[in-house]
N, C-alpha and C. Protein backbone atom coordinates (compact mmCIF):
# COMPACT_ATOMS: atom_id res chain seq x y z
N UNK A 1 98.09 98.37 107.37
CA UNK A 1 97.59 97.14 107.96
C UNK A 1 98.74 96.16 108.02
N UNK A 2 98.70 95.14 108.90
CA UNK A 2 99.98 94.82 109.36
C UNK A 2 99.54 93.01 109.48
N UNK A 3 99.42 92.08 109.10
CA UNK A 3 98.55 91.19 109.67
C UNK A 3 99.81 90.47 110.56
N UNK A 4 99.23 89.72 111.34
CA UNK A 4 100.25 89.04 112.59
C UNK A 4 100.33 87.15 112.34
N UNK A 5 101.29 86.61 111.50
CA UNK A 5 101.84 85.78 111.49
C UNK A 5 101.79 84.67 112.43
N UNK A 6 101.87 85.33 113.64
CA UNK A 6 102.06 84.18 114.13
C UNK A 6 101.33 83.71 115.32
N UNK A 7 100.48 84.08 114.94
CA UNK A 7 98.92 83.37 114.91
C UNK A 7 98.55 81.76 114.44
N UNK A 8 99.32 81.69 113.31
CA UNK A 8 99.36 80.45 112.78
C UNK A 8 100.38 78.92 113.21
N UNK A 9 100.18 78.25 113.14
CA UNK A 9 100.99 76.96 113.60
C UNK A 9 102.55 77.49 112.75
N UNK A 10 102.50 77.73 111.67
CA UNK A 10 104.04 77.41 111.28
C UNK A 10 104.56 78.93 111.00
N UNK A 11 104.06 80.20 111.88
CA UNK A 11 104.92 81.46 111.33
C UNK A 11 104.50 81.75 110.30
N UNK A 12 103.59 81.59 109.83
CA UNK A 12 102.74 82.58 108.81
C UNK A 12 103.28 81.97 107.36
N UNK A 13 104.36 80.79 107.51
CA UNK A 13 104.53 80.04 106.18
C UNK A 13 105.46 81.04 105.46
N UNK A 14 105.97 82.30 105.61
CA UNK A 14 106.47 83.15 105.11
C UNK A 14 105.41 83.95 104.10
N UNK A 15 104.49 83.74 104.65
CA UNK A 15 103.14 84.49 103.75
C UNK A 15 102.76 83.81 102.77
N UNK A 16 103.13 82.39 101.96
CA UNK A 16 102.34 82.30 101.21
C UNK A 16 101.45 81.03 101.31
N UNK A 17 100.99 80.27 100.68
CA UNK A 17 99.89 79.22 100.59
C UNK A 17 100.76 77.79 100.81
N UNK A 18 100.37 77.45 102.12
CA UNK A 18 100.89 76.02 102.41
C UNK A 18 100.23 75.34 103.20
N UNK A 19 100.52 73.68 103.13
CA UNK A 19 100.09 72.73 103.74
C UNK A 19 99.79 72.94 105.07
N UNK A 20 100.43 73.67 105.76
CA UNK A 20 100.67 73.48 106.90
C UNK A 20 99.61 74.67 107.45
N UNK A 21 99.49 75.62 106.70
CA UNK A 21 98.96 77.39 107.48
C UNK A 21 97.44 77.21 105.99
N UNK A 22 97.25 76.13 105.28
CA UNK A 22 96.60 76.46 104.28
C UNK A 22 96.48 77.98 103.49
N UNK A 23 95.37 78.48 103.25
CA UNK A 23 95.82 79.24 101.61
C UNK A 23 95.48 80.87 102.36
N UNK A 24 96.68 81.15 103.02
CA UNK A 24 97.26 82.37 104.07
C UNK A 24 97.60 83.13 103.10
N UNK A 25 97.77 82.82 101.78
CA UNK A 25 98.29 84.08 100.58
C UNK A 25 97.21 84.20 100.05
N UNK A 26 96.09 83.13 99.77
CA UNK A 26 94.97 83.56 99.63
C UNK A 26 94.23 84.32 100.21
N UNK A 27 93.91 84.16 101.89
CA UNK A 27 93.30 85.21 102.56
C UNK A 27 93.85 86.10 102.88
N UNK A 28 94.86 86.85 102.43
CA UNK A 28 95.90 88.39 102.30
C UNK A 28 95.27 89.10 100.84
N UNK A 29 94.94 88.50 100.22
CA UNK A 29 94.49 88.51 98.54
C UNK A 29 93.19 88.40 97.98
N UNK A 30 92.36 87.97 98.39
CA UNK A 30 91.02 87.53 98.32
C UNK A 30 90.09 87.87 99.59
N UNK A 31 90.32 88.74 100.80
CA UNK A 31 90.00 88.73 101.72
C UNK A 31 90.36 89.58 102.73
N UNK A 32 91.33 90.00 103.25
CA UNK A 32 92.18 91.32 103.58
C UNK A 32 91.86 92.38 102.75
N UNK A 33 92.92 92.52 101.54
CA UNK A 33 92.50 93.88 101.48
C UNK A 33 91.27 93.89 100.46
N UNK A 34 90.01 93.08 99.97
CA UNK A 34 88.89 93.54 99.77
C UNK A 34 88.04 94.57 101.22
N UNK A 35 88.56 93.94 101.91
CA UNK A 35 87.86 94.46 103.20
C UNK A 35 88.84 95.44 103.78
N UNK A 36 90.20 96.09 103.49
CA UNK A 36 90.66 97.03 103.90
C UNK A 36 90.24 98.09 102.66
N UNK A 37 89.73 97.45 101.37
CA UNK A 37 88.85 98.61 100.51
C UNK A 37 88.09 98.79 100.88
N UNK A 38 86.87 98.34 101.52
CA UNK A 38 85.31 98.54 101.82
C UNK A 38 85.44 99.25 103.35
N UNK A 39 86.35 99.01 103.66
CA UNK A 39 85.83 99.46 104.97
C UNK A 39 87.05 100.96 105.59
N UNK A 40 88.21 101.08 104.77
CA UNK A 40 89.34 102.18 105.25
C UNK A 40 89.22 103.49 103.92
N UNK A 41 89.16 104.65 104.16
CA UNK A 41 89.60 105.55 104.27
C UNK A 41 90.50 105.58 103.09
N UNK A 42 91.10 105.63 101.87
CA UNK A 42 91.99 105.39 101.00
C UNK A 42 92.13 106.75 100.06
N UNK A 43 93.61 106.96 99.20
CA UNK A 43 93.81 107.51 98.01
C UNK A 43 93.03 106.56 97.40
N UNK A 44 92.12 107.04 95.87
CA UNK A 44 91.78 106.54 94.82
C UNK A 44 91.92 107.06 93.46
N UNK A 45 92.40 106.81 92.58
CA UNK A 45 92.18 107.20 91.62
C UNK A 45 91.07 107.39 90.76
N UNK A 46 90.76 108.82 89.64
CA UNK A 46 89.26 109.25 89.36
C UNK A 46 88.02 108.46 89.11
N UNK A 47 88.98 106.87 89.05
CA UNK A 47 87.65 105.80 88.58
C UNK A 47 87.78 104.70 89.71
N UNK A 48 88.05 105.40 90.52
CA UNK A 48 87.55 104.95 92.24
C UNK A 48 88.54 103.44 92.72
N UNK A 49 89.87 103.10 91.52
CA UNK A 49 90.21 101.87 92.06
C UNK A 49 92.03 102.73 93.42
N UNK A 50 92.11 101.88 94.37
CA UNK A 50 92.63 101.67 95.20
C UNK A 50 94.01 101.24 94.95
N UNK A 51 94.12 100.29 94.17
CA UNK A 51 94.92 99.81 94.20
C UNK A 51 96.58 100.24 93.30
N UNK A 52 95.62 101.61 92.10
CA UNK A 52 97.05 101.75 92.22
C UNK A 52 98.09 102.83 93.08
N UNK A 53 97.55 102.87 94.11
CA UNK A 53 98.34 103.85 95.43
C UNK A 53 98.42 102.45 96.17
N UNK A 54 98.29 101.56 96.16
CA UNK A 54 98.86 100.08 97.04
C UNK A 54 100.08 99.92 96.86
N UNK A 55 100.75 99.40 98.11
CA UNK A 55 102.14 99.28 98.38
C UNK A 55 102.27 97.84 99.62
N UNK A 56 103.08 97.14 99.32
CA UNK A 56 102.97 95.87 99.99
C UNK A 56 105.27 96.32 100.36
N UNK A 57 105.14 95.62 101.82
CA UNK A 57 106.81 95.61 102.10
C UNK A 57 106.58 94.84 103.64
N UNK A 58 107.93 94.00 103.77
CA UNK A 58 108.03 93.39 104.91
C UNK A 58 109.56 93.37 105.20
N UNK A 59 109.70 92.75 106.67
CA UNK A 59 110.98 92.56 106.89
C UNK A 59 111.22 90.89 107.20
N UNK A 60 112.58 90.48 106.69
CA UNK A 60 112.38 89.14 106.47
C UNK A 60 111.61 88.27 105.97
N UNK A 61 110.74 87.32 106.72
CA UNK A 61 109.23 86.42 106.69
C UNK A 61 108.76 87.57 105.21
N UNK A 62 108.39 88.76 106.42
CA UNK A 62 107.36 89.45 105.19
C UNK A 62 107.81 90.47 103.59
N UNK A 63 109.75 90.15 104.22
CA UNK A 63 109.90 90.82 102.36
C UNK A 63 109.91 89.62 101.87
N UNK A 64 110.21 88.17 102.14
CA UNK A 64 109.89 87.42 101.31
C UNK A 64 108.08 87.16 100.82
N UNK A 65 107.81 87.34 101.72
CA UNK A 65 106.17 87.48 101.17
C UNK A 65 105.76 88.27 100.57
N UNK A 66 106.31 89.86 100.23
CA UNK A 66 106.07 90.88 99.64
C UNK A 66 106.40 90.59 98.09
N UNK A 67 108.05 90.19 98.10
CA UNK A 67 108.79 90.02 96.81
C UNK A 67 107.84 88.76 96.18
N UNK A 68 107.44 88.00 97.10
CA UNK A 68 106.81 86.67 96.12
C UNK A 68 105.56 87.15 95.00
N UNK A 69 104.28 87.99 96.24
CA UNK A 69 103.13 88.38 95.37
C UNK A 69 103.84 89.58 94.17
């Protein structure tokens, strides 16, 4: 999943929570991928969590957004 930045007034803020794009690291986090769990296809581990086969990476904008969370 790939989300598209720049959609937003200021370039996606570099992904995280600002004045300007409000709380855009929040809805990547709280909102994205709850709903890329419920609704995609995934590796899970035997007690059904997702997340530890999760992998987050970007280029520029989004390795700084990657390295931040």
């Amino acid at each position: 999943v790939a989300p598209d930045p720049r959609v937003l007034a200021y370039d996606g803020s570099f992904y995280v929570d600002s004045m300007l794009n409000g709380a855009f690291e929040q809805y990547l986090v709280q909102e994205l991928i709850p709903f890329i769990d419920a609704n995609y296809r995934q590796k899970r581990t035997p007690e059904g969590d997702a997340g530890a086969y999760r992998a987050i990476m970007g280029q520029s904008m989004g390795g700084y957004g990657s390295l931040f969370y």
